[in-house]
C-alpha atoms as a PDB file:
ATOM      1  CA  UNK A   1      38.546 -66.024  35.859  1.00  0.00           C
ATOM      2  CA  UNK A   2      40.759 -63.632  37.327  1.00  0.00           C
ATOM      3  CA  UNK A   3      37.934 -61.542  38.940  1.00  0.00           C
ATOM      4  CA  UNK A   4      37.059 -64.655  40.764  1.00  0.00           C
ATOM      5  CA  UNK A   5      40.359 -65.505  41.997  1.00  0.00           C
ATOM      6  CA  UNK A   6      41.675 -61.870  43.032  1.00  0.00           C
ATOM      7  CA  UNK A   7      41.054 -59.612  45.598  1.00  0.00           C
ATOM      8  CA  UNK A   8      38.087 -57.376  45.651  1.00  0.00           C
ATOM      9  CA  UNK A   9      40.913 -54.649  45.378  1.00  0.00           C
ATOM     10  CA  UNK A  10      42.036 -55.785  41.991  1.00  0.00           C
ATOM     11  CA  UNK A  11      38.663 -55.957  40.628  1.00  0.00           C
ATOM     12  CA  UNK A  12      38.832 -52.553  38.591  1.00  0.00           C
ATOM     13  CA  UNK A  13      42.466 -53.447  37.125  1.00  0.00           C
ATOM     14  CA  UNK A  14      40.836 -56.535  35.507  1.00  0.00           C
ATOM     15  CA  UNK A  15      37.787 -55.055  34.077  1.00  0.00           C
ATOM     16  CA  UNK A  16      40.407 -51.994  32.719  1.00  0.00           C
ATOM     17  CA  UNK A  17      41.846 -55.016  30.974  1.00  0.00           C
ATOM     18  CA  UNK A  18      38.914 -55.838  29.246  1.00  0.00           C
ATOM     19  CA  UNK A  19      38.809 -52.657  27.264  1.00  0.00           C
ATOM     20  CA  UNK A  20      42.234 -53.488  25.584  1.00  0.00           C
ATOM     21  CA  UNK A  21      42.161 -54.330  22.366  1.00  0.00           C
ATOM     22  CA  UNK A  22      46.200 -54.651  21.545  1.00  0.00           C
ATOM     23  CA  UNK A  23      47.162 -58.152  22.584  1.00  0.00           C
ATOM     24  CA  UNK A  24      50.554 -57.073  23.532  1.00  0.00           C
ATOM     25  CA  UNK A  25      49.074 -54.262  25.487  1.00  0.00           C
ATOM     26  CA  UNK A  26      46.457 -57.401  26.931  1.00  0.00           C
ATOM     27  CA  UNK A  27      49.070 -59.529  28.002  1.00  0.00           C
ATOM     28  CA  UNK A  28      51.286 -56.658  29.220  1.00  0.00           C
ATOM     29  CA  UNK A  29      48.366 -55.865  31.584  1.00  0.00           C
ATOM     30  CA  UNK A  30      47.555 -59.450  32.526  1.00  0.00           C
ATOM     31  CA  UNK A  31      50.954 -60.160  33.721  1.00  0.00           C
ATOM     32  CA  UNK A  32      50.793 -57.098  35.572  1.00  0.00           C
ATOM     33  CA  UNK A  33      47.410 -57.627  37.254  1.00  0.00           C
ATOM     34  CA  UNK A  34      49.283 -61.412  37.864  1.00  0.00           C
ATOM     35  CA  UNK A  35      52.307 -59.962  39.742  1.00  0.00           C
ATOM     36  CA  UNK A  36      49.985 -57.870  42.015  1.00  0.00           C
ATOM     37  CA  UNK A  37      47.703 -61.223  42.236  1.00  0.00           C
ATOM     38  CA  UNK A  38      50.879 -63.000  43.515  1.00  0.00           C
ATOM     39  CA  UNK A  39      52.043 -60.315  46.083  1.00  0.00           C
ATOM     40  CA  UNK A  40      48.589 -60.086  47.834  1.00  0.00           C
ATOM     41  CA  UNK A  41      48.513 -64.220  48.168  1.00  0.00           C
ATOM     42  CA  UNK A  42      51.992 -64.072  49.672  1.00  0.00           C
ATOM     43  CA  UNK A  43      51.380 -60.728  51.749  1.00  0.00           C
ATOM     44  CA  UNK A  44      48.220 -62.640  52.913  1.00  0.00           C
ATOM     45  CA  UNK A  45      50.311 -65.730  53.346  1.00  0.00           C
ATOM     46  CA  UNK A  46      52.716 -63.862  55.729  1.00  0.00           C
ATOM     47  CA  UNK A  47      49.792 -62.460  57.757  1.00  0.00           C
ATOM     48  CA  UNK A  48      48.191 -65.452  58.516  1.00  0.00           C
ATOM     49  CA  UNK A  49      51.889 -67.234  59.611  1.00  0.00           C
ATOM     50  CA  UNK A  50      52.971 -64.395  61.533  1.00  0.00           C
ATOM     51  CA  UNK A  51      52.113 -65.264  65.057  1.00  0.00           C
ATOM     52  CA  UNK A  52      54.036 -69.118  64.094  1.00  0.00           C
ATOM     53  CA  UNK A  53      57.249 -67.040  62.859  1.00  0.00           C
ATOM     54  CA  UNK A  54      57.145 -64.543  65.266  1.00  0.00           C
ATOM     55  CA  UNK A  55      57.358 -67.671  68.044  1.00  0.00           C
ATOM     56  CA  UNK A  56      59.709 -69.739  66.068  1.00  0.00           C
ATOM     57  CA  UNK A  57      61.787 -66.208  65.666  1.00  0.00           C
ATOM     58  CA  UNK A  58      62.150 -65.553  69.402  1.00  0.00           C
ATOM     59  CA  UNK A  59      62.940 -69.313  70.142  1.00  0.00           C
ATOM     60  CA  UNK A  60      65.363 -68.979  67.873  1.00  0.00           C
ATOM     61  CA  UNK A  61      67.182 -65.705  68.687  1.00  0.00           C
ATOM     62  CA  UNK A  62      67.531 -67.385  72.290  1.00  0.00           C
ATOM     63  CA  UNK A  63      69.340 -70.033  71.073  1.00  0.00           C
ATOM     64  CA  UNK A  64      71.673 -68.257  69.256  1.00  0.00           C
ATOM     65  CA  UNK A  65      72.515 -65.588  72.017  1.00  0.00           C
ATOM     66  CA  UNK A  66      72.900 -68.737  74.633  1.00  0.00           C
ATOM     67  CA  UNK A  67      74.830 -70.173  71.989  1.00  0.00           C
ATOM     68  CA  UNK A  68      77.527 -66.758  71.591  1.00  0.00           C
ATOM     69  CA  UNK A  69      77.181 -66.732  75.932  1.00  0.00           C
ATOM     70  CA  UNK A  70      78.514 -70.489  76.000  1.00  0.00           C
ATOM     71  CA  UNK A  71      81.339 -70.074  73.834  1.00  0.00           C
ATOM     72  CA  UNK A  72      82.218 -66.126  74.820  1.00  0.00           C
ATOM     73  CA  UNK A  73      81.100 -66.007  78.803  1.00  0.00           C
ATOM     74  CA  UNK A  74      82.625 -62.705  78.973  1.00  0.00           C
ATOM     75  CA  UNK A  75      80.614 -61.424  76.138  1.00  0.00           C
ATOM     76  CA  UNK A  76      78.157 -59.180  78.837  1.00  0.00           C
ATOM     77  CA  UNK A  77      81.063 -57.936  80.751  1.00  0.00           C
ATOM     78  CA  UNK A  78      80.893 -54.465  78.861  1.00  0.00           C
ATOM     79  CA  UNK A  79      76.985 -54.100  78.960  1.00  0.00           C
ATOM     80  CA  UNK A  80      77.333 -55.061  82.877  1.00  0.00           C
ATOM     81  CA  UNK A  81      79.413 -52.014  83.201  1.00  0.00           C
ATOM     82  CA  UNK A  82      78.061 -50.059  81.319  1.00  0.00           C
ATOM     83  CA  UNK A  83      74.299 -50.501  83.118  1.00  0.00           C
ATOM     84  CA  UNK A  84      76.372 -50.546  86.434  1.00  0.00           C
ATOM     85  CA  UNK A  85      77.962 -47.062  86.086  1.00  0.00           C
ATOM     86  CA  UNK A  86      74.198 -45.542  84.693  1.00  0.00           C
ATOM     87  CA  UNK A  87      72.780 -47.030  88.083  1.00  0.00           C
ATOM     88  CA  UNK A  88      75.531 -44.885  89.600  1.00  0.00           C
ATOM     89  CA  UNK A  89      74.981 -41.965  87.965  1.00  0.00           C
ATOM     90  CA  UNK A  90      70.974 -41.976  88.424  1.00  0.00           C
ATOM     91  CA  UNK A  91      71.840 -42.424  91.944  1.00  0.00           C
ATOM     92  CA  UNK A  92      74.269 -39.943  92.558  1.00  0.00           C
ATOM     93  CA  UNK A  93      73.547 -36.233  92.913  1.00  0.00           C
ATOM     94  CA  UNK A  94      74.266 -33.984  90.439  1.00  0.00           C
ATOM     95  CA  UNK A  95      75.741 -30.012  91.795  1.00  0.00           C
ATOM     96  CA  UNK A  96      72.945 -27.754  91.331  1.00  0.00           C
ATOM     97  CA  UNK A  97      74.609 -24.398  89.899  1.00  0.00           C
ATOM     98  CA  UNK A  98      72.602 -21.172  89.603  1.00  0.00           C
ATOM     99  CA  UNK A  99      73.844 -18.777  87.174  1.00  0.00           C
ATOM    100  CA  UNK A 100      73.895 -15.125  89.169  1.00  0.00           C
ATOM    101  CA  UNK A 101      73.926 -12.098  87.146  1.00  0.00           C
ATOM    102  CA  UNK A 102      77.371 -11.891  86.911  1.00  0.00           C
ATOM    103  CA  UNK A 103      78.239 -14.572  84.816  1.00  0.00           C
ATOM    104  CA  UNK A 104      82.024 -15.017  86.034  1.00  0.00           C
ATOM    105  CA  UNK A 105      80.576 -16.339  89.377  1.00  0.00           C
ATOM    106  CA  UNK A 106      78.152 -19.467  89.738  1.00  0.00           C
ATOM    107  CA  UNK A 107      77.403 -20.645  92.793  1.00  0.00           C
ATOM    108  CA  UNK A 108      77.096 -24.371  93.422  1.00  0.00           C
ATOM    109  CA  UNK A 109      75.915 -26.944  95.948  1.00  0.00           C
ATOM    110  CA  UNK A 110      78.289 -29.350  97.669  1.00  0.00           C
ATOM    111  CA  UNK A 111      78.980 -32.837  96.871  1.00  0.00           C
ATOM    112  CA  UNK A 112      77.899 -33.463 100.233  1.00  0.00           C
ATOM    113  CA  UNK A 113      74.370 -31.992  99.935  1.00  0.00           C
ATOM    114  CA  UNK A 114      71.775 -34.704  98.434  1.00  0.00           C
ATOM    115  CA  UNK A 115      69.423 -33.526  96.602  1.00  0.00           C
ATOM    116  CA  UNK A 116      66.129 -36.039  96.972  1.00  0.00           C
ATOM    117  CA  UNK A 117      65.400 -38.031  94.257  1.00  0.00           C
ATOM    118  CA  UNK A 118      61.619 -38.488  93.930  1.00  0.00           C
ATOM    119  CA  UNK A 119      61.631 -41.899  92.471  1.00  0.00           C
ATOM    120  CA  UNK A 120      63.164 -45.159  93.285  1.00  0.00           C
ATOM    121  CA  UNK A 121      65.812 -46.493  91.131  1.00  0.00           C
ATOM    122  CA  UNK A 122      64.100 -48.592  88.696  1.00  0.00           C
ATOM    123  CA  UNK A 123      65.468 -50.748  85.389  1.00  0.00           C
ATOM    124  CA  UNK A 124      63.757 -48.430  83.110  1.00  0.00           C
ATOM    125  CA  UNK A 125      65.252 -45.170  84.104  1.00  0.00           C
ATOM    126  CA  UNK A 126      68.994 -47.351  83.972  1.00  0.00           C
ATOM    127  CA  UNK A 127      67.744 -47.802  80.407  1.00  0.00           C
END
């Protein structure tokens, strides 16, 4: 019976079970072969709901952040900032110092000199 319920996996764990002759041993092993039974039904179950709780999930993560944003408006304040000032800093120039042999000296552009950027800020590189 437990061949035809069971995975195709599970099929040589069953007919190991046939050559025990120790009932303790038996039911030791059917329990066993059971549990694994058990875990590929829900494992299986989990697969085949996935797409339903992965929807439900993302509805439901919404709500709660709205949720937090209604009763904390300020909440976002510090990630503003924070994405603010990286926006700054991909847009500012950094100095461009060369190291010359002597390394007590460095020479380094001006704050005034821009040094092109080849790429237009974009929301990935502020992430």
């Amino acid at each position: 019976m437990m061949t035809l319920l069971c995975a195709p996996i599970r099929d040589e764990a069953v007919q190991n079970l046939e050559n025990i002759t120790d009932p303790v041993q038996l039911l030791r092993g059917i329990f066993q072969v059971l549990g694994l039974m058990k875990m590929d039904m829900v494992n299986y179950t989990i697969q085949s709901l996935q797409p339903h709780l992965q929807e439900h999930s993302i509805q439901h993560e919404r709500a709660t952040f709205q949720e937090l944003l209604n009763k904390q408006p300020s909440l976002l304040d510090h990630t503003t900032k924070w994405l603010t000032q990286a926006a700054v800093d991909l847009t500012m120039p950094l100095p461009i110092c060369l190291d010359i042999s002597d390394s007590t000296t460095m020479a380094c552009s001006s704050p005034n000199e821009t040094v092109s950027s080849p790429e237009p800020l974009s929301p990935t590189m502020v992430l």
